[in-house]
Protein backbone atom coordinates (compact mmCIF):
# COMPACT_ATOMS: atom_id res chain seq x y z
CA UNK A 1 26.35 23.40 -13.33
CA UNK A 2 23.09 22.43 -11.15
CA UNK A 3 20.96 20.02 -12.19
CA UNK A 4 17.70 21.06 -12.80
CA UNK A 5 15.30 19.45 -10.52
CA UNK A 6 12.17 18.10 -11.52
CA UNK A 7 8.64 20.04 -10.37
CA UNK A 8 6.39 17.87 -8.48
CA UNK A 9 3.33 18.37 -6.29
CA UNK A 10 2.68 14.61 -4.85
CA UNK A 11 4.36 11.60 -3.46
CA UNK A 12 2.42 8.49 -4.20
CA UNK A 13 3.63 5.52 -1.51
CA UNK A 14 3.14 1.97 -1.77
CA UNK A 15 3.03 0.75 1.44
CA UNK A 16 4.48 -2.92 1.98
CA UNK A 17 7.78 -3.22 2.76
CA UNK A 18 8.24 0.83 2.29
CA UNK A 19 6.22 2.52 4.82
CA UNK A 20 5.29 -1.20 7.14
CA UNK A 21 7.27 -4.37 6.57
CA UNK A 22 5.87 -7.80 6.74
CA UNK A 23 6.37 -10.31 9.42
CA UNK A 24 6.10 -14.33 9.16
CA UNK A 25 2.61 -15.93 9.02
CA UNK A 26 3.53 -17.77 12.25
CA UNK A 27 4.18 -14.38 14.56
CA UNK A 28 0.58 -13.64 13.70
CA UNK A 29 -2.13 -14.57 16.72
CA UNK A 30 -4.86 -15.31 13.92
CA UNK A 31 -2.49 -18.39 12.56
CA UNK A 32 -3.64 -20.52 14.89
CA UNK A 33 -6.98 -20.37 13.83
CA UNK A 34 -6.60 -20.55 9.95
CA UNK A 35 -4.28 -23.68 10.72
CA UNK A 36 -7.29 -25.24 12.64
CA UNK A 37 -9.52 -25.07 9.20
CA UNK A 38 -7.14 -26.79 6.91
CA UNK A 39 -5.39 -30.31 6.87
CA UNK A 40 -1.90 -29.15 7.20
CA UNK A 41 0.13 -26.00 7.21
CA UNK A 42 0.75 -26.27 3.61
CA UNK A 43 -2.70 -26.16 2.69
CA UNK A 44 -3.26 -23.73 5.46
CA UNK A 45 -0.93 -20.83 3.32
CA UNK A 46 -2.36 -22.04 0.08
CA UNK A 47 -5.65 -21.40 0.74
CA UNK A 48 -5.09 -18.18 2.78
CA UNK A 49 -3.02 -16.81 -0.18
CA UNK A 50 -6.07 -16.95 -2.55
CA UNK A 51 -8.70 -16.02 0.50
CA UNK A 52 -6.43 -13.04 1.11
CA UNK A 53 -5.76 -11.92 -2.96
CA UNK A 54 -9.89 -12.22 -3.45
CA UNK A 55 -10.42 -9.78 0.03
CA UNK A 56 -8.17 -7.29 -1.62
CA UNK A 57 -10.51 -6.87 -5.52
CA UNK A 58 -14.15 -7.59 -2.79
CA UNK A 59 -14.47 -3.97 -4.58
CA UNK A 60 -18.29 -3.26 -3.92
CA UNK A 61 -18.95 -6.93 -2.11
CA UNK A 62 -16.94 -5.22 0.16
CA UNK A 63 -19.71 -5.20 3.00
CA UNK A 64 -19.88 -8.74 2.78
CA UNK A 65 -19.66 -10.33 6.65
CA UNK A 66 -18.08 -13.62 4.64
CA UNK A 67 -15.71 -14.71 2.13
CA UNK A 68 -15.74 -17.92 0.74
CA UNK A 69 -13.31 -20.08 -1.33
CA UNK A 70 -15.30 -22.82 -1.91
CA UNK A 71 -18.84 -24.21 -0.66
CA UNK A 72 -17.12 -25.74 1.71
CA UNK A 73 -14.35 -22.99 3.01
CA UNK A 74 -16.01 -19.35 4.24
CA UNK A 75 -14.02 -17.17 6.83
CA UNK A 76 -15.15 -14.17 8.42
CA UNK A 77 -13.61 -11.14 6.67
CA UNK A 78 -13.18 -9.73 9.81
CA UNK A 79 -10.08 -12.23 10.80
CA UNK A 80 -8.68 -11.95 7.08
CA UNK A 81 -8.64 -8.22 8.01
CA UNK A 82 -7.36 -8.93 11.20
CA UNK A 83 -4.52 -11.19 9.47
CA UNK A 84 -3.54 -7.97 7.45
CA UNK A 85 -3.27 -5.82 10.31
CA UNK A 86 -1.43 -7.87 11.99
CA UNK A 87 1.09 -8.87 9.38
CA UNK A 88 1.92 -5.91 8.14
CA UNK A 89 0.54 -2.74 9.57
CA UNK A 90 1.71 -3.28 12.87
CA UNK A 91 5.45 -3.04 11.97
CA UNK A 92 5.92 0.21 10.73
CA UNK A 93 9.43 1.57 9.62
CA UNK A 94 11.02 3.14 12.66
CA UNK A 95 11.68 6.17 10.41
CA UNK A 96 7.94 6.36 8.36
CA UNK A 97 6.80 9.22 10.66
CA UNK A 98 9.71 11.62 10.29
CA UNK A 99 10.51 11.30 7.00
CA UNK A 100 6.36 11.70 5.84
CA UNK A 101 5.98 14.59 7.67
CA UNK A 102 9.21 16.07 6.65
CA UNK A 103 7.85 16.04 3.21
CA UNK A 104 4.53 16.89 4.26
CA UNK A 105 5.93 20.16 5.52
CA UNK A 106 8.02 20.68 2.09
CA UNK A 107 4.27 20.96 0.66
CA UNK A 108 4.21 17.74 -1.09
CA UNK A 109 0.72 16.01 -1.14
CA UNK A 110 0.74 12.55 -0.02
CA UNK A 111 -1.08 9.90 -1.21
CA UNK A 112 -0.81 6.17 -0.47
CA UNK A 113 -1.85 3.54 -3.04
CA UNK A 114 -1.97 -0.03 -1.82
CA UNK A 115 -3.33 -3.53 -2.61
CA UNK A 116 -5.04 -4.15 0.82
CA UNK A 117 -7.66 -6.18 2.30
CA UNK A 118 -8.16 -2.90 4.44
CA UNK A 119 -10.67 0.23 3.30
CA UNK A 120 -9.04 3.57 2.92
CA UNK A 121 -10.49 4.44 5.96
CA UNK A 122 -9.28 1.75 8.27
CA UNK A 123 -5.54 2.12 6.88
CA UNK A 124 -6.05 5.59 7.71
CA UNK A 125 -6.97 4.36 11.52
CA UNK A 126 -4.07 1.80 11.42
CA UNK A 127 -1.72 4.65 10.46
CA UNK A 128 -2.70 7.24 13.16
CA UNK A 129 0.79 8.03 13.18
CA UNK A 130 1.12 9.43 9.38
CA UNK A 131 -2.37 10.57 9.19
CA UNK A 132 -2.38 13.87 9.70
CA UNK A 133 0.02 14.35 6.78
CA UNK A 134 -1.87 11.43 4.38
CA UNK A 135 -3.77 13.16 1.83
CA UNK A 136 -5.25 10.80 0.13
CA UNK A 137 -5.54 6.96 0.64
CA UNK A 138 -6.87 4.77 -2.50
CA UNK A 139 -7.03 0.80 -1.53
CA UNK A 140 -7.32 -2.15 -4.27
CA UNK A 141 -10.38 -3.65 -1.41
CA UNK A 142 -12.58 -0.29 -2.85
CA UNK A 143 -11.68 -0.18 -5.99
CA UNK A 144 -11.40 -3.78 -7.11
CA UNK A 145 -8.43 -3.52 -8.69
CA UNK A 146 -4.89 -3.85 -7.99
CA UNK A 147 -1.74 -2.64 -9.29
CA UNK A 148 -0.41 -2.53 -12.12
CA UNK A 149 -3.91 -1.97 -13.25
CA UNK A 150 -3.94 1.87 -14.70
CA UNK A 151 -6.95 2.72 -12.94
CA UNK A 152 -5.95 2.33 -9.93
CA UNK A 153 -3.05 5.20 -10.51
CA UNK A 154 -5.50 7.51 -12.10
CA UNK A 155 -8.17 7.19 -9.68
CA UNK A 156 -5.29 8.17 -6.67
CA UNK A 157 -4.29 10.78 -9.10
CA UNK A 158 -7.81 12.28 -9.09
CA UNK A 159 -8.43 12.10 -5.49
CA UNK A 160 -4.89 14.38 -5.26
CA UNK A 161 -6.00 16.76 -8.01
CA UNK A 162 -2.90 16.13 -9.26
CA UNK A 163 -1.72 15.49 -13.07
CA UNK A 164 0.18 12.39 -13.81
CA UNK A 165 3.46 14.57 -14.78
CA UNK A 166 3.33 16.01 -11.54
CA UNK A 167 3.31 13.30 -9.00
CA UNK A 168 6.00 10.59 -8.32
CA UNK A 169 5.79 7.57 -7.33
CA UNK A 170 7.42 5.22 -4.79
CA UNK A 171 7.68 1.18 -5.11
CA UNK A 172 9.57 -1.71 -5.21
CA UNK A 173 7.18 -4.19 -7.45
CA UNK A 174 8.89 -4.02 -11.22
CA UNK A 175 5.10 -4.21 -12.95
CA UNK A 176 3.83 -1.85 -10.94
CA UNK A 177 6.47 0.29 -11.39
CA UNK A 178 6.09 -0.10 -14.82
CA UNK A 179 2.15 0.57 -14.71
CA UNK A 180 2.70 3.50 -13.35
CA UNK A 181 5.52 4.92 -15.92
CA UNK A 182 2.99 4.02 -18.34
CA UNK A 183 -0.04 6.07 -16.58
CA UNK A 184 3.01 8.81 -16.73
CA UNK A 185 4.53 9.25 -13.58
CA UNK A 186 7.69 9.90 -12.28
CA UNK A 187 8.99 6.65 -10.10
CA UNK A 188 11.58 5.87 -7.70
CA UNK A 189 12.94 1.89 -7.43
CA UNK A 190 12.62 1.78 -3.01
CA UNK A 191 14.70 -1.46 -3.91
CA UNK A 192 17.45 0.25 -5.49
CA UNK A 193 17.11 3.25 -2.76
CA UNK A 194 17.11 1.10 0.21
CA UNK A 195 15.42 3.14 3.50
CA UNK A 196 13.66 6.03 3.76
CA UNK A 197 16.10 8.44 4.57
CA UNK A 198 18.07 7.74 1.32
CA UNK A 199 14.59 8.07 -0.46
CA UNK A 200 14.41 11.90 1.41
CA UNK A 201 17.83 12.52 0.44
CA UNK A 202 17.22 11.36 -3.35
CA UNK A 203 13.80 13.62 -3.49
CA UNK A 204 15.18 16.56 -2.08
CA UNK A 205 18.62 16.49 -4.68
CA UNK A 206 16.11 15.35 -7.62
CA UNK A 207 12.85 16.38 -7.08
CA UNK A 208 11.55 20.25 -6.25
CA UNK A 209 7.67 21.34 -5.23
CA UNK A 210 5.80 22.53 -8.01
C-alpha cells in the first residue's frame, strides 16, 4: 500500500551550507584588512565573530554606513557585507540551480530564510542564478531577528501566503529546526539527507503539491 504523501505548497531553505557552503576566513580578500585592525589573528576572528552576529539583527539601523564594537573599533558595513559575500555566497552548490528550479516547476513556492548580514534584496542579486524561481527572501539583517526566533518563520510564512501546515522546511541547525516544528512546519534534517539531490528524491517520495 502507498504511502500517503503529505500536501504542501512551499519549500522554506536555509541557505548556509545547503544552498552555498562556507569557505575559510583566510581564502577571503577582505582578511587582510580585518587582520590589519586587530593585534593578532586570534583577536582578529573574535572580534569579527561579534561585528558579523550584530550586522545580521542591524534590523532598522540597517542604513547605518558604520558598525561599531566598541568606541574604539568601527568598520564600514560595506566590507562586513563584503566578508559575507565572499565567504559564503560565492560558493554555491554545483547542483542549487537544478534542483530549485526543478521544484519550482513542480509548483512549489520557494522561500529562503537566512541569518545574513545581506538585505533580501542583495541575496536576491547574489543569487541571480535561483532568482527567477525565489519567491520570497526574508533575512535576519531586516528583521532583527534570527532563527530560532518564531517570528522570523511567520513573517517568511506571510510573505508566501502560505499556512504553517503547508510549508516545509529545510535545515541543518537542531534549534532552528526545532523553532520551526514549534511555529508548525513540516522539516527536513539537510544533515541527515546529505546533498540536494537526495533532498529532491526525499520530497518527491514524501511530499506532494497542495
Amino acid at each position: 500500500m502507498e504511502t500517503l504523501r503529505i500536501p504542501i505548497s512551499a519549500i522554506i531553505f536555509d541557505t548556509g551550507d545547503i544552498l552555498v557552503h562556507k569557505i575559510p576566513d583566510e581564502k577571503t580578500t577582505v582578511w587582510n584588512e580585518f587582520l590589519t585592525r586587530f593585534t593578532s589573528e586570534r583577536d582578529c576572528k573574535e572580534s569579527l565573530d561579534q561585528l558579523y552576529e550584530k550586522v545580521r539583527v542591524l534590523g532598522s539601523n540597517s542604513n547605518s554606513e558604520y558598525v561599531s564594537l566598541n568606541s574604539n573599533l568601527e568598520i564600514k558595513l560595506s566590507l562586513i557585507e563584503e566578508y559575507e559575500i565572499e565567504k559564503w555566497w560565492k560558493n554555491p552548490d554545483p547542483h542549487m540551480v537544478e534542483i530549485i528550479s526543478r521544484l519550482w516547476h513542480i509548483g512549489f513556492k520557494i522561500g529562503i530564510l537566512t541569518d545574513s548580514a545581506l538585505s533580501s534584496t542583495k541575496i536576491r542579486e547574489v543569487l541571480s542564478q535561483i532568482s527567477p524561481y525565489v519567491h520570497q527572501i526574508v533575512s535576519s539583517r531586516e528583521i532583527g531577528l534570527m532563527k530560532p526566533h518564531k517570528q522570523m518563520y511567520e513573517k517568511i510564512l506571510s510573505v508566501l501566503d502560505t499556512q504553517s501546515h503547508k510549508a516545509l522546511f529545510i535545515a541543518h541547525d537542531p534549534e532552528e529546526i526545532n523553532g520551526a516544528l514549534k511555529t508548525g512546519l513540516f522539516c527536513e534534517d539537510f544533515e541527515l539527507i546529505g546533498d540536494l539531490n537526495k533532498l529532491l528524491d526525499l520530497i518527491q517520495r514524501k511530499y506532494t503539491l497542495a
